[in-house]
N, C-alpha and C. Protein backbone atom coordinates (compact mmCIF):
# COMPACT_ATOMS: atom_id res chain seq x y z
N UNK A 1 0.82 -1.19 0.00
CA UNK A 1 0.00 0.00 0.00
C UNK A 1 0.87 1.26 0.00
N UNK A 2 2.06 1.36 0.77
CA UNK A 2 3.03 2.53 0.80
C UNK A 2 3.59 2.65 -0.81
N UNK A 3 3.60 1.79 -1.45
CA UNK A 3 4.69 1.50 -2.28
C UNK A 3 2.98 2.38 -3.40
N UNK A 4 1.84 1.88 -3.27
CA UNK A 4 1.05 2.52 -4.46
C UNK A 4 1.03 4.05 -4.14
N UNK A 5 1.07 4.16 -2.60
CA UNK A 5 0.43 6.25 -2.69
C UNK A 5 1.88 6.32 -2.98
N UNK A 6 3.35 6.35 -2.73
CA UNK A 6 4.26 6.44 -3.41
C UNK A 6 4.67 6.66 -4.89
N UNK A 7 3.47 6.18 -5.80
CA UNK A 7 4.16 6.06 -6.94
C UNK A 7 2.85 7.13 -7.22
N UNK A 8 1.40 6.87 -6.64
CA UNK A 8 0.74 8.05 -6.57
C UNK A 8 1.32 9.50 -6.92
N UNK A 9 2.11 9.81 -5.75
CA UNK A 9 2.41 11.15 -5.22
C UNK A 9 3.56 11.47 -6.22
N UNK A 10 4.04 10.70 -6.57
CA UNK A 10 5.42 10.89 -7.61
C UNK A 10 4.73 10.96 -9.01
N UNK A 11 3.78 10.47 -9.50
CA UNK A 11 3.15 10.36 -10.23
C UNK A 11 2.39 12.31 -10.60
N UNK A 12 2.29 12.68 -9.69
CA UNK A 12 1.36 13.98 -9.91
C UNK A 12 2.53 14.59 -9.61
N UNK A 13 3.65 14.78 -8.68
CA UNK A 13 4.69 15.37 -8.48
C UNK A 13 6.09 15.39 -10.35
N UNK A 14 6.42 14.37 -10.55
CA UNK A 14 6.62 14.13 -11.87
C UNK A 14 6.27 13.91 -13.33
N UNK A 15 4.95 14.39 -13.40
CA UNK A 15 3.37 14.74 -14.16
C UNK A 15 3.72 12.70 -15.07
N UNK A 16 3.69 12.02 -14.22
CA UNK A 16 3.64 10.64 -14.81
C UNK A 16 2.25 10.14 -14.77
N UNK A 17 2.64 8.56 -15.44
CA UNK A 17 1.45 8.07 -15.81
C UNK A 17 1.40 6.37 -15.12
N UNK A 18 1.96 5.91 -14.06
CA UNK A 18 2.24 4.72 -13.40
C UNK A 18 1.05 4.52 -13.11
N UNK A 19 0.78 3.33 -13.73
CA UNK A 19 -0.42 2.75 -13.00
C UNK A 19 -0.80 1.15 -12.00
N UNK A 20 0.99 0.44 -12.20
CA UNK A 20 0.74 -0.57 -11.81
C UNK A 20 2.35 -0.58 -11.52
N UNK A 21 2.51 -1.01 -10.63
CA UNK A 21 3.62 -2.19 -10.10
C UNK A 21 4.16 -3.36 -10.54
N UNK A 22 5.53 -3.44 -11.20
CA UNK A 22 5.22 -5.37 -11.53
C UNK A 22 5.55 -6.23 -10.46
N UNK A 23 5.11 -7.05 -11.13
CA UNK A 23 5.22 -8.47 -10.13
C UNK A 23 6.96 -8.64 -9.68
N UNK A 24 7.67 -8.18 -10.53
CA UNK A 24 9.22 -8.39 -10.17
C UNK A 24 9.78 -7.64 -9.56
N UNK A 25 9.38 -6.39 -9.39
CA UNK A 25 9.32 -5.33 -8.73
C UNK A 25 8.91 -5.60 -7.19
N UNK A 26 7.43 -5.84 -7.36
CA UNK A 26 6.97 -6.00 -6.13
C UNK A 26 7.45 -7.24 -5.29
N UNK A 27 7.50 -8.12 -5.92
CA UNK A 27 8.13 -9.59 -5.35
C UNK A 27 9.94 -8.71 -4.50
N UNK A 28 10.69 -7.65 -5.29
CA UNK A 28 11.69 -7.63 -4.50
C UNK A 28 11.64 -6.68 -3.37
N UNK A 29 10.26 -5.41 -3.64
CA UNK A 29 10.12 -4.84 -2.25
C UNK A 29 9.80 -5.77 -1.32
N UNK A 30 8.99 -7.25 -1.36
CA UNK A 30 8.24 -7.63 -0.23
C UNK A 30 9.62 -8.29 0.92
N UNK A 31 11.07 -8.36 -0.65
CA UNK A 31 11.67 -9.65 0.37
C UNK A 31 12.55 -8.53 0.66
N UNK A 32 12.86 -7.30 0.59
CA UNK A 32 14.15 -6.49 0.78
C UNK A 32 13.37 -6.32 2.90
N UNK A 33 14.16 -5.86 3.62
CA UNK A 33 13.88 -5.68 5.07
C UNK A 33 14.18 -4.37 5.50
N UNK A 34 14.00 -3.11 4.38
CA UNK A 34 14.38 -2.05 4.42
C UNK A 34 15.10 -1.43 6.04
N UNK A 35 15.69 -1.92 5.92
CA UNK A 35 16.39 -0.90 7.24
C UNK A 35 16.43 0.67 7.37
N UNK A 36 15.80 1.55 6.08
CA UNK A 36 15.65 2.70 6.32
C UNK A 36 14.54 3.33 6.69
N UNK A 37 13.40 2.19 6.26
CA UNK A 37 11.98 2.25 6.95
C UNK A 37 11.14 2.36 5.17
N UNK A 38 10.11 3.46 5.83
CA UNK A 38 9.32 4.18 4.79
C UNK A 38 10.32 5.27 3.45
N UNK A 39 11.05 5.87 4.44
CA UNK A 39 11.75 7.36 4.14
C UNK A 39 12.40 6.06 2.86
N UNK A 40 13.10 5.10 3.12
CA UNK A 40 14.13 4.43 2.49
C UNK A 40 13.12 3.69 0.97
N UNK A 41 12.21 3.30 1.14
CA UNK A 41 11.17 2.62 -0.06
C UNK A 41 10.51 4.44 -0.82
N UNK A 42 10.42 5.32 -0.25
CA UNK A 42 9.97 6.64 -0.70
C UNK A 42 10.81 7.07 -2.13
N UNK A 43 12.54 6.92 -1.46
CA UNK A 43 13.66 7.17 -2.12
C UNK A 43 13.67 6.22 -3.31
N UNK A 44 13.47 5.01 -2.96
CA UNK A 44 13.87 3.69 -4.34
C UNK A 44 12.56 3.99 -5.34
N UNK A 45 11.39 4.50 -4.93
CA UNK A 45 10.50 4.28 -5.75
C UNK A 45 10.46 5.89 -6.40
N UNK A 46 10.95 7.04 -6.05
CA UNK A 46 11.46 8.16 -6.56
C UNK A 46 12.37 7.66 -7.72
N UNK A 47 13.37 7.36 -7.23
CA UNK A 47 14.41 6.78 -8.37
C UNK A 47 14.02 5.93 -9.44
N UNK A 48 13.23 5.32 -8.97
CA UNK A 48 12.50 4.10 -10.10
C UNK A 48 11.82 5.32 -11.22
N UNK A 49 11.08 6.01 -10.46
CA UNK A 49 10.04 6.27 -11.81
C UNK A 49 10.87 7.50 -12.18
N UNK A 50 11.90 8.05 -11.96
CA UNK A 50 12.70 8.90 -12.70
C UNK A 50 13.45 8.68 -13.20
N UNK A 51 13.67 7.19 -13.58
CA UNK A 51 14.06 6.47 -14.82
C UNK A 51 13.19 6.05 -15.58
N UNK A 52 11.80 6.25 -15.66
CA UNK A 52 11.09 5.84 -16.50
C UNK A 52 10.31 6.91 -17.67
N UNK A 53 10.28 6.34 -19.03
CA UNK A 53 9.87 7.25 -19.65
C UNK A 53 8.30 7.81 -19.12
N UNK A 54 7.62 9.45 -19.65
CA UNK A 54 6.72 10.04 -19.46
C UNK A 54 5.77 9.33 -20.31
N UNK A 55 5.81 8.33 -20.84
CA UNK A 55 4.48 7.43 -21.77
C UNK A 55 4.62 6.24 -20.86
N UNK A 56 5.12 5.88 -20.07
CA UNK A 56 5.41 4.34 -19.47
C UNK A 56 4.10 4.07 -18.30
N UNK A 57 3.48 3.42 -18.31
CA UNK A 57 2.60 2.90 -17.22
C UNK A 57 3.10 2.01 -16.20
N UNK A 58 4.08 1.50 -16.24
CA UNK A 58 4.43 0.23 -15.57
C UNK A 58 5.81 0.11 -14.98
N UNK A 59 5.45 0.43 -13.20
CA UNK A 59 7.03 0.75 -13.22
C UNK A 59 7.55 -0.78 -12.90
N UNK A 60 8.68 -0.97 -13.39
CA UNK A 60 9.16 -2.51 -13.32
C UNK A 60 10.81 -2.38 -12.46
N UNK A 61 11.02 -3.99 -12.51
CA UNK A 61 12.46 -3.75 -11.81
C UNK A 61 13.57 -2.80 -12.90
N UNK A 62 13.33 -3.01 -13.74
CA UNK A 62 14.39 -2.35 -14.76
C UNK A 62 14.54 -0.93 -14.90
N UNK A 63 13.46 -0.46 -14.12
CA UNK A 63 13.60 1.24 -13.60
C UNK A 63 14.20 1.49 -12.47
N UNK A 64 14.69 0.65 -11.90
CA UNK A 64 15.62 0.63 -10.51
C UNK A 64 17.28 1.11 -11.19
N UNK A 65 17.87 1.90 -10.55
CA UNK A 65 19.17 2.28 -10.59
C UNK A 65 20.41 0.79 -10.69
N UNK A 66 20.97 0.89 -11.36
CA UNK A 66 21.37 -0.26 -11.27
C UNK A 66 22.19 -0.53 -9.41
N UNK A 67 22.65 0.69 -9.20
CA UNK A 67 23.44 0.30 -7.94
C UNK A 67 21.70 -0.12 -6.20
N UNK A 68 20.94 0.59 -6.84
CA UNK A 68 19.60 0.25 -5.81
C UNK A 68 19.04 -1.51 -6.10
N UNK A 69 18.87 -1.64 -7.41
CA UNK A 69 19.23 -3.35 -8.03
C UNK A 69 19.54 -3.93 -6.94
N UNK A 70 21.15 -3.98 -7.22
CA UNK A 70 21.89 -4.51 -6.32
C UNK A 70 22.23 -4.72 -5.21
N UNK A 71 21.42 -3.54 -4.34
CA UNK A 71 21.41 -3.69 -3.08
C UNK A 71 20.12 -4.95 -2.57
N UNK A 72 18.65 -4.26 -3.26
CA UNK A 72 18.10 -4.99 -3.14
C UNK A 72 17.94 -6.22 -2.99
N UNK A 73 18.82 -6.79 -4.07
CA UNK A 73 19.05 -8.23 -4.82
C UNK A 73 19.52 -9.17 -3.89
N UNK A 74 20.96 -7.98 -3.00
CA UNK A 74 21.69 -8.63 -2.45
C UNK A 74 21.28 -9.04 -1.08
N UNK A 75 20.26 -8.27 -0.97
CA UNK A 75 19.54 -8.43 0.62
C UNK A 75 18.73 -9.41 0.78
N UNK A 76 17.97 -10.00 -0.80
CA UNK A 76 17.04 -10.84 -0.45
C UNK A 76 18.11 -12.37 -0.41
N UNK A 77 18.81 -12.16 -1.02
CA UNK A 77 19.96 -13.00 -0.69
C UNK A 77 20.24 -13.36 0.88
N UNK A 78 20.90 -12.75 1.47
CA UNK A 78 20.89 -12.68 2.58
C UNK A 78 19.69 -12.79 3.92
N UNK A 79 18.54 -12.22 3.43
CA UNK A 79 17.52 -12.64 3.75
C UNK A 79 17.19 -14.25 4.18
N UNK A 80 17.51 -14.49 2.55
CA UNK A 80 17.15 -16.17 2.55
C UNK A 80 18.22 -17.08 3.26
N UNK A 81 19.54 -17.00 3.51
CA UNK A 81 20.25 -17.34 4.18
C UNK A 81 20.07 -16.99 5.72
N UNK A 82 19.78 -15.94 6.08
CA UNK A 82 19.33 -15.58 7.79
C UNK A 82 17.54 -16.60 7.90
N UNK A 83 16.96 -16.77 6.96
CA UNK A 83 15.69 -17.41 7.15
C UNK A 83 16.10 -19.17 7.61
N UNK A 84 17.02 -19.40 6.52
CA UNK A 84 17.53 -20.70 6.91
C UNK A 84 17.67 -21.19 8.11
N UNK A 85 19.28 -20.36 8.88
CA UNK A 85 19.29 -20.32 10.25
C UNK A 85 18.26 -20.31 11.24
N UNK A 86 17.28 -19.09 10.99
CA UNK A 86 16.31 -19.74 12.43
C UNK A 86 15.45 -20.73 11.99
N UNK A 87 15.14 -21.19 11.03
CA UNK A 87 14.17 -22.30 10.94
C UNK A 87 14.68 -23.40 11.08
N UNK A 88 16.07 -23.55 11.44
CA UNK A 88 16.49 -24.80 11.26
C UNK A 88 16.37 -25.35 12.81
N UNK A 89 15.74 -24.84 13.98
CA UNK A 89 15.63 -25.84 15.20
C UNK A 89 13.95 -26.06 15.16
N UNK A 90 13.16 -25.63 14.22
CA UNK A 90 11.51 -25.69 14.34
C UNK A 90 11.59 -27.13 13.43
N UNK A 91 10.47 -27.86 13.89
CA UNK A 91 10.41 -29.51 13.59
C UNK A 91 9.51 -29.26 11.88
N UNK A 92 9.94 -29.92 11.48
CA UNK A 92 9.65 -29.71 9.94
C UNK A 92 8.36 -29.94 9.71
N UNK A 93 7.33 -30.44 10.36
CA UNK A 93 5.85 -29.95 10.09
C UNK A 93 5.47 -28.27 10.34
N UNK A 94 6.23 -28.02 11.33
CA UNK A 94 5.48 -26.34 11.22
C UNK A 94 6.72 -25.76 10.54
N UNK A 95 7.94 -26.03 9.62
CA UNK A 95 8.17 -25.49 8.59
C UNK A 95 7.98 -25.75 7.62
N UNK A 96 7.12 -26.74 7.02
CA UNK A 96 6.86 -26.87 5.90
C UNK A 96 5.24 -26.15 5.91
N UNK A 97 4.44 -25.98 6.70
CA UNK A 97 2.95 -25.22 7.30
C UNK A 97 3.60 -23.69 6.62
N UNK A 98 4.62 -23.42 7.52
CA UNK A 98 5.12 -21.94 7.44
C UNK A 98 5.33 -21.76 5.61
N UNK A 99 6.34 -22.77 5.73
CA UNK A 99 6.47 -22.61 3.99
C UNK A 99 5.22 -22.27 3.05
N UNK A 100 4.44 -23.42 3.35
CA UNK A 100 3.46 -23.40 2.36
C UNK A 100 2.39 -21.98 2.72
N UNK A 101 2.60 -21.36 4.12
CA UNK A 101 1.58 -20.42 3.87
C UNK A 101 1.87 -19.38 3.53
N UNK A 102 3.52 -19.06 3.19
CA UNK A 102 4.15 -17.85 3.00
C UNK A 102 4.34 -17.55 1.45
N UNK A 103 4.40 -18.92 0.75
CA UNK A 103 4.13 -19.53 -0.82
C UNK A 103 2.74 -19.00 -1.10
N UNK A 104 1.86 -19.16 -0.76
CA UNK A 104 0.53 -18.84 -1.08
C UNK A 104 0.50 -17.35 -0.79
N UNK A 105 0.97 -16.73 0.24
CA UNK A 105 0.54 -15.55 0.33
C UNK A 105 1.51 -14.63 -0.49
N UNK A 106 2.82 -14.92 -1.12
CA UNK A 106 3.64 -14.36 -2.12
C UNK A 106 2.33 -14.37 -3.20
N UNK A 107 1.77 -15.86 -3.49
CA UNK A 107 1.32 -15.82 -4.78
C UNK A 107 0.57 -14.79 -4.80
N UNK A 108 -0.32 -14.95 -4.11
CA UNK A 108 -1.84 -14.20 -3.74
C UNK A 108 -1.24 -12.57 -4.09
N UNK A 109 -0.37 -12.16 -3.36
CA UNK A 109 0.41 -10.89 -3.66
C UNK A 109 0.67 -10.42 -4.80
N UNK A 110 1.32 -11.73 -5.82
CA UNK A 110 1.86 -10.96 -7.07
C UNK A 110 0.93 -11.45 -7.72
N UNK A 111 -0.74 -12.23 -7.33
CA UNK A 111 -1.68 -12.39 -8.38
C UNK A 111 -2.86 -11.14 -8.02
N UNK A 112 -2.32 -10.21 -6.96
CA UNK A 112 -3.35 -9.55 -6.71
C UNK A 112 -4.75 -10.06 -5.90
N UNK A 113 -4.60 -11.21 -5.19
CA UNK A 113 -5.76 -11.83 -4.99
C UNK A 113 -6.21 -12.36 -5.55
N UNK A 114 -6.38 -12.58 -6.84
CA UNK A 114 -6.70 -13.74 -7.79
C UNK A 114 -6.90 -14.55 -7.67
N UNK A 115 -7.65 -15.54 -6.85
CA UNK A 115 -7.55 -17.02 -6.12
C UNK A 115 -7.22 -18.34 -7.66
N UNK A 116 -7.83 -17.37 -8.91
CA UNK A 116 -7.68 -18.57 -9.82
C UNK A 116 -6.72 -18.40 -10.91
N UNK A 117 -5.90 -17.39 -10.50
CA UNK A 117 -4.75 -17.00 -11.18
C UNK A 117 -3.61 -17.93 -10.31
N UNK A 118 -3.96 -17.54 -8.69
CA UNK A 118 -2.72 -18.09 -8.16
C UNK A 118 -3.02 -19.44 -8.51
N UNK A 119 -3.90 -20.20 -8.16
CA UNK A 119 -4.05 -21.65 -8.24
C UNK A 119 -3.10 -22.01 -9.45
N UNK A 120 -3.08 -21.52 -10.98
CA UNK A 120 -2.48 -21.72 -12.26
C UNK A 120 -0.86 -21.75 -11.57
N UNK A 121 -0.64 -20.54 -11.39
CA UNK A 121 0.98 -20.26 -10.74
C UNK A 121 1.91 -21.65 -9.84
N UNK A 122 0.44 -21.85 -9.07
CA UNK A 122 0.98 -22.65 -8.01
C UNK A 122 0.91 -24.26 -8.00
N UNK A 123 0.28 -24.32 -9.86
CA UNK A 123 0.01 -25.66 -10.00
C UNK A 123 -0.91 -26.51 -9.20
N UNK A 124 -2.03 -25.85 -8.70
CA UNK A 124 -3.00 -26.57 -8.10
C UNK A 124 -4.56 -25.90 -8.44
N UNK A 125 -5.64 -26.99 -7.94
CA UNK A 125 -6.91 -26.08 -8.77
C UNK A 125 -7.52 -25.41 -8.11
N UNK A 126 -8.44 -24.96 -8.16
CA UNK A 126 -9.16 -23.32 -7.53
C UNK A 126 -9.58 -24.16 -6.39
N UNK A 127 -10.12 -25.50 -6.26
CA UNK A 127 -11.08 -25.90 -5.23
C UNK A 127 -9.62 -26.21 -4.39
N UNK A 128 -8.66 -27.19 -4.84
CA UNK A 128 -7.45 -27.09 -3.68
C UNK A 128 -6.75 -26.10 -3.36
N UNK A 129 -6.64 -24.96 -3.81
CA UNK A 129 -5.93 -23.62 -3.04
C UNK A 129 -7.42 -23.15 -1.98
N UNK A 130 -8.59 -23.03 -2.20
CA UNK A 130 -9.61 -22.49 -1.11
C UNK A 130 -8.97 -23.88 0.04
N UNK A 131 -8.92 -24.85 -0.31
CA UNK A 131 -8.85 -25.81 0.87
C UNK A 131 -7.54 -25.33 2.06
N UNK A 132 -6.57 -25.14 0.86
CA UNK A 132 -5.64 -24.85 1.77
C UNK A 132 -5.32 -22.99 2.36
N UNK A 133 -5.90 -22.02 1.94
CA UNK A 133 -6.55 -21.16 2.31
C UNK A 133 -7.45 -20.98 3.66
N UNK A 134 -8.50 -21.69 4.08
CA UNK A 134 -9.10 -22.28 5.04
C UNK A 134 -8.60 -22.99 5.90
N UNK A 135 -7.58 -23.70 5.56
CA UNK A 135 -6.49 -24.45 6.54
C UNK A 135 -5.60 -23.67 7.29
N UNK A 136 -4.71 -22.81 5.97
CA UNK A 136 -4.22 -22.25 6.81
C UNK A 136 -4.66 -20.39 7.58
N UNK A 137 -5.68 -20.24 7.44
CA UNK A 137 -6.25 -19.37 8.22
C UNK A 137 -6.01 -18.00 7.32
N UNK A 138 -5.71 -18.20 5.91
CA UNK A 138 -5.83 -16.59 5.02
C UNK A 138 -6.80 -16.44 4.06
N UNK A 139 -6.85 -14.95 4.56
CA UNK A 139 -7.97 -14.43 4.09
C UNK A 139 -7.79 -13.41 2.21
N UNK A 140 -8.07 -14.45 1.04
CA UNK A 140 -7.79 -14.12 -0.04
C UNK A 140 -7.92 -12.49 -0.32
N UNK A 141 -9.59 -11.92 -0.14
CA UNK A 141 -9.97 -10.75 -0.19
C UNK A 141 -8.99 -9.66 0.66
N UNK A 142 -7.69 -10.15 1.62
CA UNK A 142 -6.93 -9.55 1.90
C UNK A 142 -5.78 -8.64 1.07
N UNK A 143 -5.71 -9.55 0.00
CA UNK A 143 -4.79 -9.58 -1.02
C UNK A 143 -4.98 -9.04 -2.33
N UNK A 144 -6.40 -8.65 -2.31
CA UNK A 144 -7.20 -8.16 -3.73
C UNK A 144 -6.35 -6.71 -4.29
N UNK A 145 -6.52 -6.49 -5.20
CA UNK A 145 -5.47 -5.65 -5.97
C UNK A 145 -6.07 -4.39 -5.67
N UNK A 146 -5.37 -3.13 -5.15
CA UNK A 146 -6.11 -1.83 -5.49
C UNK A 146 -5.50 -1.12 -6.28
N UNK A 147 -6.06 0.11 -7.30
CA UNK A 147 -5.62 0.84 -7.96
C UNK A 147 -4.59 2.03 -7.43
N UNK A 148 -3.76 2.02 -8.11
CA UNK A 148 -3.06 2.97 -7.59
C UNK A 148 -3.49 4.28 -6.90
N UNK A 149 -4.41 4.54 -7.69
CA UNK A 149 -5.44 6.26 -7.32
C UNK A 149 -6.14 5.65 -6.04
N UNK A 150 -6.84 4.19 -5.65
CA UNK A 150 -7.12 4.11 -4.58
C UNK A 150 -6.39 3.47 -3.61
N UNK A 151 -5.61 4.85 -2.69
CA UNK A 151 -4.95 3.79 -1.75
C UNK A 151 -5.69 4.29 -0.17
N UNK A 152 -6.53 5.13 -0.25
CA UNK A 152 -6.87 5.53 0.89
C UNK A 152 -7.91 4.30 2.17
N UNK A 153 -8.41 3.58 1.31
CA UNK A 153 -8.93 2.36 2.66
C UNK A 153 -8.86 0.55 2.52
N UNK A 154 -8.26 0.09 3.20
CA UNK A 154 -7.31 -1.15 2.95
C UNK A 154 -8.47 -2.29 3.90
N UNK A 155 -8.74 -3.47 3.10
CA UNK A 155 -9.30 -4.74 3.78
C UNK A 155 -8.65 -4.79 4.70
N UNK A 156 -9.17 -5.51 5.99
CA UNK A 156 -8.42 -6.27 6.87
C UNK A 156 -8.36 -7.41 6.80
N UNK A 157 -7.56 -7.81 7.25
CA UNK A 157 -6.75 -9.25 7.20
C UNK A 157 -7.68 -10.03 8.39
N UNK A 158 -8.41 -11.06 7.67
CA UNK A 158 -9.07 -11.89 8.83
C UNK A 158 -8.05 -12.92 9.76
N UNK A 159 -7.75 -13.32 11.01
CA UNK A 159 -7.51 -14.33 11.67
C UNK A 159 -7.94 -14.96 12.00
């Protein structure tokens, strides 16, 4: 949601025309752990769309600076190596639970909520992703896509 009034506000501030996020894009804000906060995703997504042409709708990873790239890149790297470590004393039913619900909720993310988009992605069918949805306690309509122009009121996340 930060990342849409972001491209919002840059959008009317840099008379652009962004209307969507990509999936490769967004897949590397979700795994980066910004250590600079908000102020720090404000800056990368400034930079992004001031590499992008004034006809472009779609800001993608390839509007990233190459040296912001790389930071990114390198973090989710590292990320996934620090994830390793602590999961490795939890008994492999509640990491493979964890796995599978963090898999679904990536999908759900870069399908926008889509329950029958992700199912395609994730190689399973619409009736077995609701199953496991219900199992594991997420709420799809959480995940539903909003337009960039609307970022002002956000679903809640059922538990």
């Amino acid at each position: 949601m930060l990342a849409k009034e972001f491209v919002s506000r840059f959008n009317e501030q840099l008379s652009m025309n962004i209307k969507l996020i990509a999936q490769d894009l967004l897949q590397l804000f979700l795994s980066y752990h910004w250590p600079g906060n908000v102020r720090e995703l404000e800056h990368v997504i400034e930079s992004a769309m001031s590499m992008t042409e004034s006809t472009e709708t779609i800001l993608s990873n390839e509007h990233l600076p190459r040296l912001l790239k790389k930071r990114l890149i390198g973090d989710q790297e590292t990320t996934c190596l620090s994830n390793i470590e602590a999961t490795s004393n939890k008994p492999l039913p509640e990491l493979v639970r964890q796995y599978e619900k963090q898999t679904i909720e990536n999908a759900l993310i870069l399908n926008s909520g889509n329950v029958s988009q992700c199912a395609i992605q994730l190689g399973i069918t619409r009736q077995n992703l609701h199953y496991h949805l219900r199992r594991l306690g997420i709420n799809s309509v959480f995940y539903k896509a909003q337009s960039i122009s609307d970022t002002t009121s956000s679903p809640q996340k059922q538990n």
